[in-house]
PDB file of N, CA and C in Angstrom:
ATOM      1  N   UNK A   1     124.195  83.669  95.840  1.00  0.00           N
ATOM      2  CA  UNK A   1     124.185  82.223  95.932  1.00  0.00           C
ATOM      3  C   UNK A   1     122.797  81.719  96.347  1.00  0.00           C
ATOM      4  N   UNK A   2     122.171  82.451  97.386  1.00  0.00           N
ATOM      5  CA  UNK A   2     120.840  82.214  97.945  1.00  0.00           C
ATOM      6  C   UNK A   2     120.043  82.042  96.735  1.00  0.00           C
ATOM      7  N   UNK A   3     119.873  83.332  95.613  1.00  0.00           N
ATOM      8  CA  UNK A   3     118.908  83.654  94.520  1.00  0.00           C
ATOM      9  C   UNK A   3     119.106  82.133  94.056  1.00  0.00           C
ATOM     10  N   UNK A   4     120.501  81.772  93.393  1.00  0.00           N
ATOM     11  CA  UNK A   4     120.607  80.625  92.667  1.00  0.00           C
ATOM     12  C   UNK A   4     119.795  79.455  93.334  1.00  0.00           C
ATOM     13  N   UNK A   5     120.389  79.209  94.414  1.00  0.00           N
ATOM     14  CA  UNK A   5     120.006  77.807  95.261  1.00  0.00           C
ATOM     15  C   UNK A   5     118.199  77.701  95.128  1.00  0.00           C
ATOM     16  N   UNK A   6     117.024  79.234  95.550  1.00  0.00           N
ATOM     17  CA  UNK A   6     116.054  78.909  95.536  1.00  0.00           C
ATOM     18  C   UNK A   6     115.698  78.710  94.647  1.00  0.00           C
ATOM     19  N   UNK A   7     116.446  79.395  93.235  1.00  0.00           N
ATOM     20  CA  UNK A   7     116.015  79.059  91.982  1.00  0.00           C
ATOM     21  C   UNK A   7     115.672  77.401  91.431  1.00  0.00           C
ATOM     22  N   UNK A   8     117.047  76.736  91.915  1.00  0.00           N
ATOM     23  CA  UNK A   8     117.541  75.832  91.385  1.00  0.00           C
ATOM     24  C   UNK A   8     116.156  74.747  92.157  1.00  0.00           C
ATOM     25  N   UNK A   9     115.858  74.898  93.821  1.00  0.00           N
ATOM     26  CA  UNK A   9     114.735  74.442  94.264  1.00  0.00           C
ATOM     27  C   UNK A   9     113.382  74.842  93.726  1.00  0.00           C
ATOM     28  N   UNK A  10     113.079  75.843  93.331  1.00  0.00           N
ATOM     29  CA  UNK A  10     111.479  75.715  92.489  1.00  0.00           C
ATOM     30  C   UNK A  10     111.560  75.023  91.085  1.00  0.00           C
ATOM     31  N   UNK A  11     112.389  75.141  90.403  1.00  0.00           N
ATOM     32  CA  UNK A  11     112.498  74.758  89.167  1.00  0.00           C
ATOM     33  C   UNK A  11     112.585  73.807  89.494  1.00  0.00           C
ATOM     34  N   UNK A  12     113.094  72.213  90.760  1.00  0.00           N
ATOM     35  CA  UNK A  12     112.951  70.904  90.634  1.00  0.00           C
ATOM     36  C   UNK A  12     112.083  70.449  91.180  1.00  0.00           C
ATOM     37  N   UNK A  13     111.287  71.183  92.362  1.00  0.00           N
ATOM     38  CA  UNK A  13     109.764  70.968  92.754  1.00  0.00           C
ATOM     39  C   UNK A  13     108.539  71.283  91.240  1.00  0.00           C
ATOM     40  N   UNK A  14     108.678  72.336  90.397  1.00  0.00           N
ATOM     41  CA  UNK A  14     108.187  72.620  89.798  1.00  0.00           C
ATOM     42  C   UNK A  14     108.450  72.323  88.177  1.00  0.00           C
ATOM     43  N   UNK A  15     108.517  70.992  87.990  1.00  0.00           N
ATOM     44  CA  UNK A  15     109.129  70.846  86.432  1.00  0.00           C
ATOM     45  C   UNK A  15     108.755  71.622  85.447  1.00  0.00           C
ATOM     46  N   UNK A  16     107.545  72.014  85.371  1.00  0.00           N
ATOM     47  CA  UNK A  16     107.164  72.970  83.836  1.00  0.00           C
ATOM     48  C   UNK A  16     107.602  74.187  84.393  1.00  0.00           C
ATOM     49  N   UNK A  17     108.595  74.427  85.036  1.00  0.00           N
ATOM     50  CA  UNK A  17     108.972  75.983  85.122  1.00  0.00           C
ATOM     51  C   UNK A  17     109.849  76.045  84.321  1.00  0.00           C
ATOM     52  N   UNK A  18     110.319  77.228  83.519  1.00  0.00           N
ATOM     53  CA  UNK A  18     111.961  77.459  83.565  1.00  0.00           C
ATOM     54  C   UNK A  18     112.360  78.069  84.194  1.00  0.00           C
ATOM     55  N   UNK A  19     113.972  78.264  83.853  1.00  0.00           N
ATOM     56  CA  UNK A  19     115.024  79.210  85.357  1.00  0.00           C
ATOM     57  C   UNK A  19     114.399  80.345  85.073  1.00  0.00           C
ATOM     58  N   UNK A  20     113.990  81.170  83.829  1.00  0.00           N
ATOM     59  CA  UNK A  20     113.196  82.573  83.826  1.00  0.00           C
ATOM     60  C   UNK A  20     112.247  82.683  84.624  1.00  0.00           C
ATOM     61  N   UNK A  21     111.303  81.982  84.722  1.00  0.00           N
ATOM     62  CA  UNK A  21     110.149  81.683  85.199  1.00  0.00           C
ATOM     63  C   UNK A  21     110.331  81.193  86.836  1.00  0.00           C
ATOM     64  N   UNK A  22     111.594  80.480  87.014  1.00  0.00           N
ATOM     65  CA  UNK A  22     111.653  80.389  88.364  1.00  0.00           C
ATOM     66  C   UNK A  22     112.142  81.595  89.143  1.00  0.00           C
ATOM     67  N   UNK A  23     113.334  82.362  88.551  1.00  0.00           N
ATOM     68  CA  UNK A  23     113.773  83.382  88.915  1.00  0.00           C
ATOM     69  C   UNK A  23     112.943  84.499  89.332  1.00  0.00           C
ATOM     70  N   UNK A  24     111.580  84.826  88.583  1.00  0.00           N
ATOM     71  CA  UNK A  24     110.699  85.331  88.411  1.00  0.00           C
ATOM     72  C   UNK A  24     109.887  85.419  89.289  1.00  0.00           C
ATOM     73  N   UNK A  25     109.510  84.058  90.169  1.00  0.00           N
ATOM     74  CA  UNK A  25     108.928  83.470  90.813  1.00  0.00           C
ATOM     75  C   UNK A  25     109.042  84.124  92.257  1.00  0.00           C
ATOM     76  N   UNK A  26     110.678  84.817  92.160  1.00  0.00           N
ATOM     77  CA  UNK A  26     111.552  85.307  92.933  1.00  0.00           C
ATOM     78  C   UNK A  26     111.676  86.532  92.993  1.00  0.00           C
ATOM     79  N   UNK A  27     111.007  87.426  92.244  1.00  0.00           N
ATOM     80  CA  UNK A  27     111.508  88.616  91.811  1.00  0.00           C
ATOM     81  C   UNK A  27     112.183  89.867  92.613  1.00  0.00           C
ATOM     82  N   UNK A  28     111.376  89.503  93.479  1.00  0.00           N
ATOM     83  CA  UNK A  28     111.809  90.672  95.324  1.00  0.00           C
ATOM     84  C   UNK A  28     113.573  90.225  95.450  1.00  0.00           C
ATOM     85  N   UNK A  29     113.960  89.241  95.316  1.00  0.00           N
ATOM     86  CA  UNK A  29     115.318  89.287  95.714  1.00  0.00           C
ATOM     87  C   UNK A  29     115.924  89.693  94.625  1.00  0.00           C
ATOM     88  N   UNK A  30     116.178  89.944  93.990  1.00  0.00           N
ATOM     89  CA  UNK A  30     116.799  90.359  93.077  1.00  0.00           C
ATOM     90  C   UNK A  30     117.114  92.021  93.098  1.00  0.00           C
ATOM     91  N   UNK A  31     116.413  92.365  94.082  1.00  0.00           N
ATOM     92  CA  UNK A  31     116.981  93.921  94.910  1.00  0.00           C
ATOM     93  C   UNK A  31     118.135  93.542  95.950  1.00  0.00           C
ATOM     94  N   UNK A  32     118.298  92.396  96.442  1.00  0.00           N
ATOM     95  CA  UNK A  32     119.110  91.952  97.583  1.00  0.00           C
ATOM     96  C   UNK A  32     120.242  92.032  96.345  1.00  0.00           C
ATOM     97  N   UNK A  33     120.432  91.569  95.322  1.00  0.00           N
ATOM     98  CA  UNK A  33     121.818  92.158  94.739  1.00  0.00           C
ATOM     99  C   UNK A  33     122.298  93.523  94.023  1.00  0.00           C
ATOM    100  N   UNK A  34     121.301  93.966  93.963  1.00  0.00           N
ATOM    101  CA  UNK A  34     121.722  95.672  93.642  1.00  0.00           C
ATOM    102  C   UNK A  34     123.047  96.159  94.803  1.00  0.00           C
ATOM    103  N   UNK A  35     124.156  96.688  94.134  1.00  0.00           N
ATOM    104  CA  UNK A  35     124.950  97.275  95.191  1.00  0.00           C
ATOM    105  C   UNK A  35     124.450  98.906  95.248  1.00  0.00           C
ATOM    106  N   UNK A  36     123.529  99.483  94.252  1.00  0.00           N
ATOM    107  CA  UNK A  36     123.407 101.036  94.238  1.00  0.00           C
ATOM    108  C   UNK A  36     121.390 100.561  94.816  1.00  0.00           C
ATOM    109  N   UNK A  37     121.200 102.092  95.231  1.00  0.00           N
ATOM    110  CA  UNK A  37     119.293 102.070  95.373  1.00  0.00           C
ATOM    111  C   UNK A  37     119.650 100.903  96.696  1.00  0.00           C
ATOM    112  N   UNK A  38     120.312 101.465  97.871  1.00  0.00           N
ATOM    113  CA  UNK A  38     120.510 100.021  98.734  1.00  0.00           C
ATOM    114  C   UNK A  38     119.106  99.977  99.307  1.00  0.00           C
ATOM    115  N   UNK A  39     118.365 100.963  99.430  1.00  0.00           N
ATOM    116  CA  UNK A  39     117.281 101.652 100.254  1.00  0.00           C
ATOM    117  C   UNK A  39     116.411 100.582  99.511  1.00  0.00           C
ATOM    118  N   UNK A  40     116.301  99.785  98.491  1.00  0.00           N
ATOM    119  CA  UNK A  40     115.577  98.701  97.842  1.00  0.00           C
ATOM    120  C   UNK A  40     115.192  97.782  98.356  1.00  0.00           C
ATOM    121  N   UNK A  41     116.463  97.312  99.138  1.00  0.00           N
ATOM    122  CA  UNK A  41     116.399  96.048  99.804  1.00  0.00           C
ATOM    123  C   UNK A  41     115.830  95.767 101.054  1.00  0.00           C
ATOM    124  N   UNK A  42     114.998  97.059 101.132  1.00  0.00           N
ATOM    125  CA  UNK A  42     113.512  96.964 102.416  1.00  0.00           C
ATOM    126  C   UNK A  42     112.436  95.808 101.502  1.00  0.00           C
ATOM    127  N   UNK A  43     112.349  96.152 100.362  1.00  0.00           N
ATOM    128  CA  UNK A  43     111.337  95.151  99.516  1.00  0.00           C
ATOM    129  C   UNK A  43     111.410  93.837 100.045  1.00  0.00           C
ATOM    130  N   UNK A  44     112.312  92.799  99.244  1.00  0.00           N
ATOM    131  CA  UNK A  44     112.589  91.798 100.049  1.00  0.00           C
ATOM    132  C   UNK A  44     112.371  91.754 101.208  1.00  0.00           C
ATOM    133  N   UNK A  45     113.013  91.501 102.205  1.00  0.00           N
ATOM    134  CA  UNK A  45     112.666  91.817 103.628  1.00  0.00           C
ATOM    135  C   UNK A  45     111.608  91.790 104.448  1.00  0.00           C
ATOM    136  N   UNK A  46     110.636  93.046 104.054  1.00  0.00           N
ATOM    137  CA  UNK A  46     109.468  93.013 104.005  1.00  0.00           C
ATOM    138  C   UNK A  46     108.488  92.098 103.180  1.00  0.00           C
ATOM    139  N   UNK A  47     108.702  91.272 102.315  1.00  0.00           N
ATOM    140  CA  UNK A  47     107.798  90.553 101.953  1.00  0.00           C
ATOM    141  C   UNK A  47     108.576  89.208 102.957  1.00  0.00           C
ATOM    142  N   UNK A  48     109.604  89.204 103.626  1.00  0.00           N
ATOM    143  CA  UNK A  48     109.742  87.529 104.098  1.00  0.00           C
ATOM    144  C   UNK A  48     109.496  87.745 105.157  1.00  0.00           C
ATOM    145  N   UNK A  49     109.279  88.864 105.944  1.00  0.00           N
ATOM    146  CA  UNK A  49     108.561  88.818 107.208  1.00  0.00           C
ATOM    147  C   UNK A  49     107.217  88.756 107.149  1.00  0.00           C
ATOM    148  N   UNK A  50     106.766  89.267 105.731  1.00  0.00           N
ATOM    149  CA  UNK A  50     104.981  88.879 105.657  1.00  0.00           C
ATOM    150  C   UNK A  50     104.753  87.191 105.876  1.00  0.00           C
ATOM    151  N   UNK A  51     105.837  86.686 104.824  1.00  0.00           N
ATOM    152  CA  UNK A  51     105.503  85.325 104.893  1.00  0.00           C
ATOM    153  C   UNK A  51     105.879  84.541 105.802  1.00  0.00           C
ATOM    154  N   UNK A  52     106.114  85.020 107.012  1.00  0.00           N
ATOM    155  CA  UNK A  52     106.699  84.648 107.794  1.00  0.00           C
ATOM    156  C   UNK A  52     105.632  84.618 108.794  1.00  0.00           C
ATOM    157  N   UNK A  53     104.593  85.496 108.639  1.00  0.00           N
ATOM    158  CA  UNK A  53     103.412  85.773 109.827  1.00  0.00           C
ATOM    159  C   UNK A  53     103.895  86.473 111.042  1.00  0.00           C
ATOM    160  N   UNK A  54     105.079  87.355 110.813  1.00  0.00           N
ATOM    161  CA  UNK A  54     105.287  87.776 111.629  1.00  0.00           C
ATOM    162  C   UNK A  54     104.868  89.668 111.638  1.00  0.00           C
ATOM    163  N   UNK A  55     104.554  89.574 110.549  1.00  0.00           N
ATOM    164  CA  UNK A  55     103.769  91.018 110.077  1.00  0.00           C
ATOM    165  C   UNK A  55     102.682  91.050 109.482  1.00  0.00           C
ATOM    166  N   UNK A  56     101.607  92.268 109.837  1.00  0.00           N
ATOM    167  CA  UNK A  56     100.529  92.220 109.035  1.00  0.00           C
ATOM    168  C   UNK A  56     100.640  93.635 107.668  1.00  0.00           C
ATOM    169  N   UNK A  57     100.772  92.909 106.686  1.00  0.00           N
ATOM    170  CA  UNK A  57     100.805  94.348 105.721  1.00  0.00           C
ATOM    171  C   UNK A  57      99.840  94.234 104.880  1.00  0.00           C
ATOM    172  N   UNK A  58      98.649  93.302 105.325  1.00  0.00           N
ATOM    173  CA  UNK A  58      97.042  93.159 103.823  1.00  0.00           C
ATOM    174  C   UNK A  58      96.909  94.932 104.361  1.00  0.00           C
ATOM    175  N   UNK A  59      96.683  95.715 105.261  1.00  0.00           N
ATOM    176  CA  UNK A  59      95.817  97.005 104.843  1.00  0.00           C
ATOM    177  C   UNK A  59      97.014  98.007 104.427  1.00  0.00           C
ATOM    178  N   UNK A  60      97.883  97.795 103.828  1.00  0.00           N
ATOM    179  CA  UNK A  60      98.871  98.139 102.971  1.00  0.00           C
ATOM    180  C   UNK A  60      98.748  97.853 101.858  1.00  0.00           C
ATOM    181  N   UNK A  61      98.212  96.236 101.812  1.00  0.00           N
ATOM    182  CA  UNK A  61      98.412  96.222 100.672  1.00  0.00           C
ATOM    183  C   UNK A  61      97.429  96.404  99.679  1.00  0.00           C
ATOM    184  N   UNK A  62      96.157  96.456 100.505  1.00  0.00           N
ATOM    185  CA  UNK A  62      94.827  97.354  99.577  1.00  0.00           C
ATOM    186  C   UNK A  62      94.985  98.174  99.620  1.00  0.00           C
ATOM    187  N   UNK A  63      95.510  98.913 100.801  1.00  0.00           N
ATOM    188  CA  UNK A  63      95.518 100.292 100.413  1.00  0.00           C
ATOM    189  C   UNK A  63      96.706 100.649  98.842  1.00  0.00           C
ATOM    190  N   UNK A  64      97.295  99.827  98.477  1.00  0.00           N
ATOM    191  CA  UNK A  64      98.186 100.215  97.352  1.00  0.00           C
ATOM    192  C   UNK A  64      97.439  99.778  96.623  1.00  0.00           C
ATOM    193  N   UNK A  65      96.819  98.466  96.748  1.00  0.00           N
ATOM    194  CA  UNK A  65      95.800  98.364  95.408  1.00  0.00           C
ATOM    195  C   UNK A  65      94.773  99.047  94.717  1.00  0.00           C
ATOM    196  N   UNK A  66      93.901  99.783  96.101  1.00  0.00           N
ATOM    197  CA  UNK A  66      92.948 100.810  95.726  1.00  0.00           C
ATOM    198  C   UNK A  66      93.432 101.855  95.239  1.00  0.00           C
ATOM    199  N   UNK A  67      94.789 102.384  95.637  1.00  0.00           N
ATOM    200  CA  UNK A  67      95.204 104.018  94.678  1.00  0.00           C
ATOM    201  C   UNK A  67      96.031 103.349  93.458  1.00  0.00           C
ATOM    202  N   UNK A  68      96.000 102.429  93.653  1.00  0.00           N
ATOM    203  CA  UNK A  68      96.742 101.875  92.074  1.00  0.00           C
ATOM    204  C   UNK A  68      95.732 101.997  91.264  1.00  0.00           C
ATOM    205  N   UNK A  69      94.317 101.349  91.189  1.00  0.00           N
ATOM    206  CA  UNK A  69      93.155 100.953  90.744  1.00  0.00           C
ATOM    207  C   UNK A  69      92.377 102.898  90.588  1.00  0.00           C
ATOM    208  N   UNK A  70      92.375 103.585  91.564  1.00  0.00           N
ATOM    209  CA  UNK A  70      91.816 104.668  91.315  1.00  0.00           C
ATOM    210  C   UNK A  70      92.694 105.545  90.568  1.00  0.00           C
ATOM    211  N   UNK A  71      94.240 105.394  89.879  1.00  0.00           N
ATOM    212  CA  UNK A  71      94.535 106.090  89.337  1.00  0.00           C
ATOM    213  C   UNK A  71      94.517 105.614  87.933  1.00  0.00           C
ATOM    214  N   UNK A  72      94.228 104.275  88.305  1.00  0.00           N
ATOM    215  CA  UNK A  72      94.243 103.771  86.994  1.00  0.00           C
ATOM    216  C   UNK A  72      93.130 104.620  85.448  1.00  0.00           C
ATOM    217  N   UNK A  73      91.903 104.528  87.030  1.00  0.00           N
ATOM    218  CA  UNK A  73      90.419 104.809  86.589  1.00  0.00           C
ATOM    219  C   UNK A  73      90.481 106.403  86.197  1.00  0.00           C
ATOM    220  N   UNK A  74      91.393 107.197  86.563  1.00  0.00           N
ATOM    221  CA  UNK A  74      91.655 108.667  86.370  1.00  0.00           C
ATOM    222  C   UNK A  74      92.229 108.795  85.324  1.00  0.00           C
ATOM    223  N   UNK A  75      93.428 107.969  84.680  1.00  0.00           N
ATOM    224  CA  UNK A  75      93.592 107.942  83.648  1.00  0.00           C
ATOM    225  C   UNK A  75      92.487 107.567  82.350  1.00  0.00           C
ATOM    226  N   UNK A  76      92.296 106.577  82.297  1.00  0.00           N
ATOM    227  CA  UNK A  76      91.137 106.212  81.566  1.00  0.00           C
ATOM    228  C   UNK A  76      90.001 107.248  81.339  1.00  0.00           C
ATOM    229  N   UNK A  77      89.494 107.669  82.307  1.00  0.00           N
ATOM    230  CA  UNK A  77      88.615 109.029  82.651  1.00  0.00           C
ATOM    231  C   UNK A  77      89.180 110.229  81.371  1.00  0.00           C
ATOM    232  N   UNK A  78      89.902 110.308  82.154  1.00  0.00           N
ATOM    233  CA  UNK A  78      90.729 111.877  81.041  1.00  0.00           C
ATOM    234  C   UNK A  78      90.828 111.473  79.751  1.00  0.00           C
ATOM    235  N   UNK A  79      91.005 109.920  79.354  1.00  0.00           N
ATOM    236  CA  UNK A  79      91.271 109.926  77.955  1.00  0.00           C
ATOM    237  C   UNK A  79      89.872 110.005  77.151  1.00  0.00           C
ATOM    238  N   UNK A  80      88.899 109.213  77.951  1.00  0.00           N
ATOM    239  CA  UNK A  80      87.840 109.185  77.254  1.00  0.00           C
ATOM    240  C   UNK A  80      86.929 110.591  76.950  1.00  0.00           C
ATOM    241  N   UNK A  81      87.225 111.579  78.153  1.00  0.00           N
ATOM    242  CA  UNK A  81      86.784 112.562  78.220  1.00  0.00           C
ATOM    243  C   UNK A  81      87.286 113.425  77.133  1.00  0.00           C
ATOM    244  N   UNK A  82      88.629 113.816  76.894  1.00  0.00           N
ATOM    245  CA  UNK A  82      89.197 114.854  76.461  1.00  0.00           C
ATOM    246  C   UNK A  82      89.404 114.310  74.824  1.00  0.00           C
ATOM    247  N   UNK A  83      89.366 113.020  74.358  1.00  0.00           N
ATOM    248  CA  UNK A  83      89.333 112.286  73.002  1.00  0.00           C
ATOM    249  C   UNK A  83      88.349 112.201  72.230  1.00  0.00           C
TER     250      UNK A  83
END
């Protein structure tokens, strides 16, 4: 009911959205309805206590960006190399 309701609030603050696009907007909750993978619903959670200022997770979250970004670059690497 929550998912719906915030939906239904960005999409009327935000007229050029659609419900895809608002839903979207949303995407972390949408683990809050999984009944299987419950272990998911740390996601959510953790992002509304970020926004909440009641947690700090930026050196988390470079740190995921930088091994995202350096594996990216490892891939790329090997292809150009070995092609």
């Amino acid at each position: 009911m929550e998912l719906l309701a915030r939906t239904f609030y960005i999409s009327r603050r935000d007229r050029s959205l659609s419900w895809l696009e608002a839903i979207l907007r949303r995407w972390y909750d949408i683990f809050l309805l999984l009944t299987f993978w419950r272990w998911l619903r740390i996601i959510p959670v953790t992002i509304r206590v970020y926004q909440a200022d009641l947690l700090n997770i930026e050196p988390l979250r470079s740190q995921l960006n930088h091994d995202f970004a350096v594996s990216f670059a490892e891939e790329i690497t090997v292809m150009v190399v070995f092609k």
